[in-house]
N, C-alpha and C. Protein backbone atom coordinates (compact mmCIF):
# COMPACT_ATOMS: atom_id res chain seq x y z
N UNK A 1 53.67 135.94 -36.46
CA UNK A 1 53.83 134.49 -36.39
C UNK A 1 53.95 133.88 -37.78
N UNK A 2 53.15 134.30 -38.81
CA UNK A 2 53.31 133.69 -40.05
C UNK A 2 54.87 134.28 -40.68
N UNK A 3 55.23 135.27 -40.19
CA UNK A 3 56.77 135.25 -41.16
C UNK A 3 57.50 134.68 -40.46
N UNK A 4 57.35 134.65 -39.19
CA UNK A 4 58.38 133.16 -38.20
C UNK A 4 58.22 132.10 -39.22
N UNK A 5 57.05 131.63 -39.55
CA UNK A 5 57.17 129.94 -40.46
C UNK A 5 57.16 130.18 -41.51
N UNK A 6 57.11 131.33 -41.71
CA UNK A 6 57.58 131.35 -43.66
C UNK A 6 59.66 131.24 -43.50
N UNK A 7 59.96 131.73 -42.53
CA UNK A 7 61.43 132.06 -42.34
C UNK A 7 62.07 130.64 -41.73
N UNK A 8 61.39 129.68 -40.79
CA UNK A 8 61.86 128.63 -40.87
C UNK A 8 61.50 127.52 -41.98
N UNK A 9 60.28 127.60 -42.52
CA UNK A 9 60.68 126.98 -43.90
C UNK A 9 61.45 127.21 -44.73
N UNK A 10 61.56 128.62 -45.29
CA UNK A 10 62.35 129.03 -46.24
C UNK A 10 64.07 128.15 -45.63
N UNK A 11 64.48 128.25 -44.48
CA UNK A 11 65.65 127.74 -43.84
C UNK A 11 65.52 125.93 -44.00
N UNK A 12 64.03 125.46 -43.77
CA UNK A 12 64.50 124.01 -44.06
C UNK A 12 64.83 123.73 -45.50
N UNK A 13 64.40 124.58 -46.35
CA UNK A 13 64.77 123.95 -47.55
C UNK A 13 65.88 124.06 -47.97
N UNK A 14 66.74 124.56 -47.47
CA UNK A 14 67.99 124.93 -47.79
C UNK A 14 69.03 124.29 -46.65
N UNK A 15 68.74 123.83 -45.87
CA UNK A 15 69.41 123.14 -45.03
C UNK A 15 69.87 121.67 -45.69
N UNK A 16 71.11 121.09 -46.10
CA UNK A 16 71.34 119.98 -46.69
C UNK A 16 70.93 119.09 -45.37
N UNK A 17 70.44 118.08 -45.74
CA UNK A 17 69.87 117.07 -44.82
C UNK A 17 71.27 116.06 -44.66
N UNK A 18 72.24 116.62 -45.60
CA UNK A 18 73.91 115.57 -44.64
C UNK A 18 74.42 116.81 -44.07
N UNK A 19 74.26 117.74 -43.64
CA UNK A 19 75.07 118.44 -43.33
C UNK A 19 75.89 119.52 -43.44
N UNK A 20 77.15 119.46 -43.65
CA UNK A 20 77.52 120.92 -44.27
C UNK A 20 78.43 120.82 -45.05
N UNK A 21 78.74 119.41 -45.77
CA UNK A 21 79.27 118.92 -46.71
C UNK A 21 78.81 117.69 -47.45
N UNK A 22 78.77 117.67 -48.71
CA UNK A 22 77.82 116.73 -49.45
C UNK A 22 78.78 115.21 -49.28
N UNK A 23 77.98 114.30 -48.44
CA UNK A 23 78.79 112.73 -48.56
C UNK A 23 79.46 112.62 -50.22
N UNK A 24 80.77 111.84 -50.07
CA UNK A 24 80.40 111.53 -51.91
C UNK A 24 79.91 110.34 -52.04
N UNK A 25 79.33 109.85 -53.35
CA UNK A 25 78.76 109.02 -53.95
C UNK A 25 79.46 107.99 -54.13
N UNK A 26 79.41 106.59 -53.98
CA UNK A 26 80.02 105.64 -54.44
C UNK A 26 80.41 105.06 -55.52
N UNK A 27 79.18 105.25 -56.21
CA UNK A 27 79.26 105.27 -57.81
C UNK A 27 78.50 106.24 -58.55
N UNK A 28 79.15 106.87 -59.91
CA UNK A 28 78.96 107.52 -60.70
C UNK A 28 77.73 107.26 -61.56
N UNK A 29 77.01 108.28 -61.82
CA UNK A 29 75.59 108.36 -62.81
C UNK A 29 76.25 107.17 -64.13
N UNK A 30 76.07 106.65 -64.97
CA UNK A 30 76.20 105.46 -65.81
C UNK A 30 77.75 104.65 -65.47
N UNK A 31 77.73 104.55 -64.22
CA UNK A 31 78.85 103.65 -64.08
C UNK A 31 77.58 102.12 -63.79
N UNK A 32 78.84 101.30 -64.56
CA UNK A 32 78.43 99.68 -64.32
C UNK A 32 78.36 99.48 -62.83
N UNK A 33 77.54 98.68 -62.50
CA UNK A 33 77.65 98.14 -61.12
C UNK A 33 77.06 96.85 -61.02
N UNK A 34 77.59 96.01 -60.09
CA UNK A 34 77.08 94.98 -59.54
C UNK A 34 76.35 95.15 -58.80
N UNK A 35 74.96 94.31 -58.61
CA UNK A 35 73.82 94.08 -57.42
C UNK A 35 74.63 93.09 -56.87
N UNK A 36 74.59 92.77 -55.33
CA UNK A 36 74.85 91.75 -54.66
C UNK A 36 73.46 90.74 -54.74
N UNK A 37 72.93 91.30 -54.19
CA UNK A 37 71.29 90.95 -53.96
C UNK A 37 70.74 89.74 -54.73
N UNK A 38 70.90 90.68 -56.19
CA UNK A 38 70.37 90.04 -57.75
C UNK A 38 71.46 89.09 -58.30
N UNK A 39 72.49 89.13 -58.26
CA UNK A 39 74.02 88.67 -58.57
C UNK A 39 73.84 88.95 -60.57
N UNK A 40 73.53 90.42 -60.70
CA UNK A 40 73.70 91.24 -61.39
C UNK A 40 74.17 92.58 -61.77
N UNK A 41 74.33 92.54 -63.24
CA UNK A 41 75.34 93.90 -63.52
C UNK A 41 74.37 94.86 -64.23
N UNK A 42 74.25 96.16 -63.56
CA UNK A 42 73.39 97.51 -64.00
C UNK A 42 74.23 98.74 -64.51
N UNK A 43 73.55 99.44 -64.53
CA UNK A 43 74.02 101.04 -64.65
C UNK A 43 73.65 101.89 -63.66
N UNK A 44 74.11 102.84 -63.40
CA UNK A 44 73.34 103.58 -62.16
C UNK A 44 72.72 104.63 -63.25
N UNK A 45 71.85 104.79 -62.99
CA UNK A 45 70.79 106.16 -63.80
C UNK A 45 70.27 106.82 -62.67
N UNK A 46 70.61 106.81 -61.30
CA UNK A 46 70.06 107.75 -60.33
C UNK A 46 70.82 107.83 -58.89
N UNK A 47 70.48 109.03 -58.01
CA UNK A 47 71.13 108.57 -56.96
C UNK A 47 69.94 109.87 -56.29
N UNK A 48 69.44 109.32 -55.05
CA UNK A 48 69.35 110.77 -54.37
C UNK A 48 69.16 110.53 -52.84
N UNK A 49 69.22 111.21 -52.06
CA UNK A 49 69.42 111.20 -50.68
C UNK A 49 68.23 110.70 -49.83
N UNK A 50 68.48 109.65 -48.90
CA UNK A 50 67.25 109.02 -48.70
C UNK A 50 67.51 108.81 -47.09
N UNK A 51 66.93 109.32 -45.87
CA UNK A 51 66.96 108.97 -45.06
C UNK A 51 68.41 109.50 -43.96
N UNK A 52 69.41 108.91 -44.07
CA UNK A 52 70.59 109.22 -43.88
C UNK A 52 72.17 108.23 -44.84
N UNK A 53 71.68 108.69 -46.04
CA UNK A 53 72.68 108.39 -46.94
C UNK A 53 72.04 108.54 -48.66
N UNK A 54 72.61 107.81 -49.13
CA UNK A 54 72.51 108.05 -50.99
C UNK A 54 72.02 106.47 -51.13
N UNK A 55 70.94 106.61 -51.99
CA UNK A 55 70.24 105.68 -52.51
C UNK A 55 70.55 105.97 -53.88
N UNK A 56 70.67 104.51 -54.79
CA UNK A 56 71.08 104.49 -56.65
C UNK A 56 70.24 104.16 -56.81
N UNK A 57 69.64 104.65 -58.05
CA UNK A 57 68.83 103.67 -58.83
C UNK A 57 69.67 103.34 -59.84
N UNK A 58 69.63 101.64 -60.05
CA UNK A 58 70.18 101.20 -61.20
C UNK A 58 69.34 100.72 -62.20
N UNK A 59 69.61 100.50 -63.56
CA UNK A 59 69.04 100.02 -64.41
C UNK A 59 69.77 98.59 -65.16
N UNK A 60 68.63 97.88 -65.10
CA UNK A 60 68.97 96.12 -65.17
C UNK A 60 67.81 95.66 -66.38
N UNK A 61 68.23 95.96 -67.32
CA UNK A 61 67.58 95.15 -68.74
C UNK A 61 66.11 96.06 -68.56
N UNK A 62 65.93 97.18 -68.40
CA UNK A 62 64.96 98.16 -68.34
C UNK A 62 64.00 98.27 -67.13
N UNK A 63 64.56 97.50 -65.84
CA UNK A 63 63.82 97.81 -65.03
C UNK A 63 64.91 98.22 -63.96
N UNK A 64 64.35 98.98 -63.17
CA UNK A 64 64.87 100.03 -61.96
C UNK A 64 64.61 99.68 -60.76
N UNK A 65 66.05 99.36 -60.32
CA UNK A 65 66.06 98.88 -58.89
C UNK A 65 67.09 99.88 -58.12
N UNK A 66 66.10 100.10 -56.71
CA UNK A 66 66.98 101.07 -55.80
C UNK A 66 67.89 100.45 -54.87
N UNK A 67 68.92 100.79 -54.74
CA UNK A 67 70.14 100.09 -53.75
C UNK A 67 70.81 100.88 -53.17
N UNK A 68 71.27 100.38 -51.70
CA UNK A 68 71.95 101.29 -51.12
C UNK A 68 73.52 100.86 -51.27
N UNK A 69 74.68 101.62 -50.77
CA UNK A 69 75.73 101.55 -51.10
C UNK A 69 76.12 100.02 -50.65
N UNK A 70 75.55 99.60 -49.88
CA UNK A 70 76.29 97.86 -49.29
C UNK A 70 75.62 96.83 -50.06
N UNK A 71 74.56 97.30 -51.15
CA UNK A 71 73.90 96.21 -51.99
C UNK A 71 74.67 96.13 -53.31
N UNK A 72 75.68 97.08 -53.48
CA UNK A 72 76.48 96.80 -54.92
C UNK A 72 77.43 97.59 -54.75
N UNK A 73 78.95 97.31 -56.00
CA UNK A 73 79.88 97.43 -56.26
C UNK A 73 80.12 97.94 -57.36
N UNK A 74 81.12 99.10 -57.48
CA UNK A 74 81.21 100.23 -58.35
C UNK A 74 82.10 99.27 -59.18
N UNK A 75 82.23 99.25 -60.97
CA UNK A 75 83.22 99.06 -61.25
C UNK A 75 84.44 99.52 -62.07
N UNK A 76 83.69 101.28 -61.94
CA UNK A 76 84.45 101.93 -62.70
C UNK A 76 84.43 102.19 -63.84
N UNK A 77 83.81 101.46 -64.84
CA UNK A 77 83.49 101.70 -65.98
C UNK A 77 81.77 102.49 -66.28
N UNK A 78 82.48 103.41 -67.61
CA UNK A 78 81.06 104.54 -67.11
C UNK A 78 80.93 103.84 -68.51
N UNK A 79 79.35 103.73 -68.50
CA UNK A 79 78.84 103.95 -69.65
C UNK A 79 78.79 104.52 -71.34
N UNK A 80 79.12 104.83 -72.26
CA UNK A 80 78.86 105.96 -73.03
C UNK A 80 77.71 106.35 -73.13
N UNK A 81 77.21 107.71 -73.29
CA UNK A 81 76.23 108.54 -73.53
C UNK A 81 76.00 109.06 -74.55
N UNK A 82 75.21 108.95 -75.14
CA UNK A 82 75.00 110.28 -76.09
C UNK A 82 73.78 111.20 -75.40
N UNK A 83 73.47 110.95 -74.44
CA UNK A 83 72.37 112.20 -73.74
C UNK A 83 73.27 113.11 -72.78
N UNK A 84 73.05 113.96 -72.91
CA UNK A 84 73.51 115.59 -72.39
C UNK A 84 73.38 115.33 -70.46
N UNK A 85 74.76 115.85 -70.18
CA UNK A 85 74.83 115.48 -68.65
C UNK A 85 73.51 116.48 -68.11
N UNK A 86 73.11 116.09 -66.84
CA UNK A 86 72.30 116.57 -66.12
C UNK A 86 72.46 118.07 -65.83
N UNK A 87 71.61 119.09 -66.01
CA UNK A 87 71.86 120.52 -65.86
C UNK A 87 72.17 120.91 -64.19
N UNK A 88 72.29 119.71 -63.37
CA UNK A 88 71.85 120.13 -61.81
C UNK A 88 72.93 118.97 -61.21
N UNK A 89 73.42 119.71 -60.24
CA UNK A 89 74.17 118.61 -59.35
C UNK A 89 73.58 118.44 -58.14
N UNK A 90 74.21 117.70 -57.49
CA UNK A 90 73.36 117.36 -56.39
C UNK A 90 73.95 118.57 -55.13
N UNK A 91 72.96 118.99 -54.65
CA UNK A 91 73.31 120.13 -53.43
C UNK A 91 73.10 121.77 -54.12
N UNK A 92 72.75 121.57 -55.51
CA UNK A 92 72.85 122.75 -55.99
C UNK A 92 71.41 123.66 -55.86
N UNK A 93 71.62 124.85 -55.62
CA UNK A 93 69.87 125.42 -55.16
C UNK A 93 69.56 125.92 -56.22
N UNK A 94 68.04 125.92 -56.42
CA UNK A 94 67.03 126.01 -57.23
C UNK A 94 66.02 126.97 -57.06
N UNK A 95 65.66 127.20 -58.01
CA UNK A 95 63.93 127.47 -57.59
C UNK A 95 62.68 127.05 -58.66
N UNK A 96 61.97 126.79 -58.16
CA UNK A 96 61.03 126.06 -58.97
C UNK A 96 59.98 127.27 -59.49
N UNK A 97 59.64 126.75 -60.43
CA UNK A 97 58.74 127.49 -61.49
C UNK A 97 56.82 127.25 -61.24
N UNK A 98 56.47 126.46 -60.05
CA UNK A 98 55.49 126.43 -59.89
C UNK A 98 54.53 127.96 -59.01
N UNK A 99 53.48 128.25 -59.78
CA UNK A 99 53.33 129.50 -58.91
C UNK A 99 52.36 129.19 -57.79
N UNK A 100 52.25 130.01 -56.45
CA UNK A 100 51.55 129.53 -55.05
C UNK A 100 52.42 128.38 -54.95
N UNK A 101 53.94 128.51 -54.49
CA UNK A 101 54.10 127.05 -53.76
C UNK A 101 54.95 127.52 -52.99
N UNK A 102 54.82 128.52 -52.03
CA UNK A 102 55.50 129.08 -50.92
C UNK A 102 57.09 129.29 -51.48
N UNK A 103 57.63 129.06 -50.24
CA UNK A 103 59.18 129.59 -50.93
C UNK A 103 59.55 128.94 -51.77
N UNK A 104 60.18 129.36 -52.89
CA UNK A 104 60.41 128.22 -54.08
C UNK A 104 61.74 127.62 -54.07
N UNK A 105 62.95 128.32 -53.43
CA UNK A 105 63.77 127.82 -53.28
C UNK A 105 64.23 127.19 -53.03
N UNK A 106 64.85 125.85 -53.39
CA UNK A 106 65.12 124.35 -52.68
C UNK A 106 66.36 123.77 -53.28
N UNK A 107 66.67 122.68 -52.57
CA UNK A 107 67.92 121.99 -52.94
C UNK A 107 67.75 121.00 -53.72
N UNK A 108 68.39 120.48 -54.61
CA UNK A 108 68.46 119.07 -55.32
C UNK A 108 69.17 118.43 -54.52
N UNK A 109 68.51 117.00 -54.01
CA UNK A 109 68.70 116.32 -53.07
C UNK A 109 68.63 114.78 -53.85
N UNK A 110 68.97 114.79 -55.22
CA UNK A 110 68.83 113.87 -55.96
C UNK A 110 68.61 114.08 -57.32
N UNK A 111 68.75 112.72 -58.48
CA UNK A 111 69.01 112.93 -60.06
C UNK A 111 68.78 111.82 -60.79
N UNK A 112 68.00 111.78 -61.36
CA UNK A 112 67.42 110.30 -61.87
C UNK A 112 67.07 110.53 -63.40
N UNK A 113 67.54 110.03 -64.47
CA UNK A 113 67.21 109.16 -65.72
C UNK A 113 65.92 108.36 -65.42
N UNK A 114 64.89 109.66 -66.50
CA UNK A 114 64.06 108.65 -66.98
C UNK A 114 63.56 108.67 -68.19
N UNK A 115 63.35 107.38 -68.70
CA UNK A 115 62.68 107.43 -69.88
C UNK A 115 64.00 108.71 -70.79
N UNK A 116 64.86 108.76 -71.10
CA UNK A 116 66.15 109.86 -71.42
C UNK A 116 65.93 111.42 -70.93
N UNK A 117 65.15 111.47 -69.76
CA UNK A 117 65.21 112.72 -69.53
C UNK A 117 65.37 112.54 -67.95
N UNK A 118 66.10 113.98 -67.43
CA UNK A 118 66.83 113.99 -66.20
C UNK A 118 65.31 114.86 -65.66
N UNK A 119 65.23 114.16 -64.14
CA UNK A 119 64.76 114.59 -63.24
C UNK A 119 65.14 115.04 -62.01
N UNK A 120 64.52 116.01 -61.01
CA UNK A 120 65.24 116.25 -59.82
C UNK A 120 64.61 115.69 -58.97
N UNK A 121 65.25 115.39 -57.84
CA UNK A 121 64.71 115.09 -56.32
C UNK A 121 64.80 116.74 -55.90
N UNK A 122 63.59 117.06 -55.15
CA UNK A 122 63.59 118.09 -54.47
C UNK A 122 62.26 118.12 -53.53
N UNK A 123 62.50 119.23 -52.38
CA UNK A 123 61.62 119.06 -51.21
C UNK A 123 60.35 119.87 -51.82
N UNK A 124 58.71 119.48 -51.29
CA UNK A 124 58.31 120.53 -52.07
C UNK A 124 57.22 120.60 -51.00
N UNK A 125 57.72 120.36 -49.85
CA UNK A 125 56.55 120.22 -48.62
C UNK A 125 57.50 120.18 -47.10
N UNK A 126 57.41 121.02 -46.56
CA UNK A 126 58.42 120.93 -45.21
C UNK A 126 57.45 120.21 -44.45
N UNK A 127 57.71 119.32 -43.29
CA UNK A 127 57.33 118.42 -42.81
C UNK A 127 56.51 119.32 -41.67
N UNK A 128 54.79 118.54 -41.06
CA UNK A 128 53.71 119.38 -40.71
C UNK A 128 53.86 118.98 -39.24
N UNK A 129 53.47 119.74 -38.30
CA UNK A 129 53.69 119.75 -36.99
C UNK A 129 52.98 118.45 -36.22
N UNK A 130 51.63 118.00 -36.84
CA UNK A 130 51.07 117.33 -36.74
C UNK A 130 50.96 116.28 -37.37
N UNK A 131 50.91 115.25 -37.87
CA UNK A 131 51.10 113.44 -38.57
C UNK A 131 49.95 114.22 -39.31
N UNK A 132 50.02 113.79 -41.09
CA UNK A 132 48.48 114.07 -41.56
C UNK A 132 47.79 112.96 -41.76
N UNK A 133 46.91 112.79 -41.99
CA UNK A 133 45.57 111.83 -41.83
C UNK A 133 46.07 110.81 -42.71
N UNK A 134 46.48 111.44 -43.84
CA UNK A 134 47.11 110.44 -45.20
C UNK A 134 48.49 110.64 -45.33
N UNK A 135 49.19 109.62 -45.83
CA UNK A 135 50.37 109.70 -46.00
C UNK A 135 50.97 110.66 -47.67
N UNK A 136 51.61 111.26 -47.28
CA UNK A 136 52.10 111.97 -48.44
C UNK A 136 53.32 112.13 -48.20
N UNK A 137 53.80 112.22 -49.45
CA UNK A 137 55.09 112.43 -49.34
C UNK A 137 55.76 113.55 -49.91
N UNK A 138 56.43 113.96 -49.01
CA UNK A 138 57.28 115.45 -49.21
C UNK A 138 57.79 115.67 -50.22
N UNK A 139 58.82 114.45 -50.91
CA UNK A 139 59.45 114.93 -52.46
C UNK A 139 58.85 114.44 -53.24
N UNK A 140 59.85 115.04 -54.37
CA UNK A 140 58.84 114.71 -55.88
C UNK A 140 60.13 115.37 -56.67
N UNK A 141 59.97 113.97 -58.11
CA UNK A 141 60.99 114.31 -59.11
C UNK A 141 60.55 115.38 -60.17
N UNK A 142 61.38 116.72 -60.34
CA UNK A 142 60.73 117.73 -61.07
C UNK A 142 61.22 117.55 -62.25
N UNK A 143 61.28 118.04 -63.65
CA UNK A 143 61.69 118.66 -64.61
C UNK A 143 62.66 119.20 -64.13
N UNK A 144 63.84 118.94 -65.46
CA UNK A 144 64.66 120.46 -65.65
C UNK A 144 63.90 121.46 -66.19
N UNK A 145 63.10 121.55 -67.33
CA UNK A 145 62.63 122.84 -67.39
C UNK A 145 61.65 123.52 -66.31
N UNK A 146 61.55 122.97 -65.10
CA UNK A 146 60.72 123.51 -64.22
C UNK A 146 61.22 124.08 -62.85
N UNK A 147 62.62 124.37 -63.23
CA UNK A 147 63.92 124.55 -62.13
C UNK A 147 64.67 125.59 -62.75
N UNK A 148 64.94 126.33 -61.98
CA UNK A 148 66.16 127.70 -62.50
C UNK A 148 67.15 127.66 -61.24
N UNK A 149 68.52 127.79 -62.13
CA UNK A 149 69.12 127.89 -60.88
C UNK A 149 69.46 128.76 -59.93
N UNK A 150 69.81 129.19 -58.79
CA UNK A 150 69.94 129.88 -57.64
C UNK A 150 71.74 130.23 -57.77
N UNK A 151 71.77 131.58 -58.76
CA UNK A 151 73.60 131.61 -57.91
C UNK A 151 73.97 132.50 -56.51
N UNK A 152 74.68 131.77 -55.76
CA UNK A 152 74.70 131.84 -54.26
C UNK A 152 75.83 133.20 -54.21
């Protein structure tokens, strides 16, 4: 019985939660964008998969607001950078460097700028048969240095 749920976890984490092709993104990691909402212009510094679609985080005079694709407008213009693109794309498998944390293998399910360093969205808890007492939450933004990648 325990390698039955070691074998369907190991399978949820690797299961893309869109499917069997990655939606694309509306707007690009430092593309300008308009908030509708705010009737302001940001950057996107994040995007990761939330529910059933892609959530941005944008950045607006140093604070971070999350929006979904019908709260703003791409405008095409990217940013310049001088920080080093993200080592991880989104959908790409991993494994994490934490030791005792069951299968380590997981998907980046998201990519966020912070503070100038890239973080991942990734699963690090498959969801429990039973509601737990407290609310916790399944993901959590990792390090790149705490991720190796998985070639398939």
């Amino acid at each position: 019985m325990t390698e039955q749920i070691t074998d369907l976890e190991r399978c949820w984490f690797l299961s893309p939660p869109w499917g069997q092709n990655i939606p694309p993104v509306e707007v690009n990691l430092f593309e300008k964008v308009y908030i509708k909402s705010n009737r302001t212009f940001g950057y996107c510094c994040g995007v990761q998969w939330y529910q059933d679609g892609w959530d941005y985080a944008v950045d607006i005079k140093k604070d971070i607001i999350y929006s979904t694709k019908h709260q703003l407008i791409g405008t095409g213009h990217i940013q310049p950078s001088i920080l080093t693109k993200p080592a991880f794309v989104l959908g790409d498998r991993v494994m994490l460097q934490f030791p005792n944390h069951g299968t380590k293998q997981r998907l980046i399910l998201g990519i966020e700028l912070i503070e100038k360093s890239w973080f991942y969205l990734v699963e690090l808890a498959s969801p429990s048969f039973s509601p737990p007492s407290t609310m916790t939450n399944r993901f959590s933004l990792v390090r790149e240095e705490d991720l190796v990648r998985v070639n398939v």
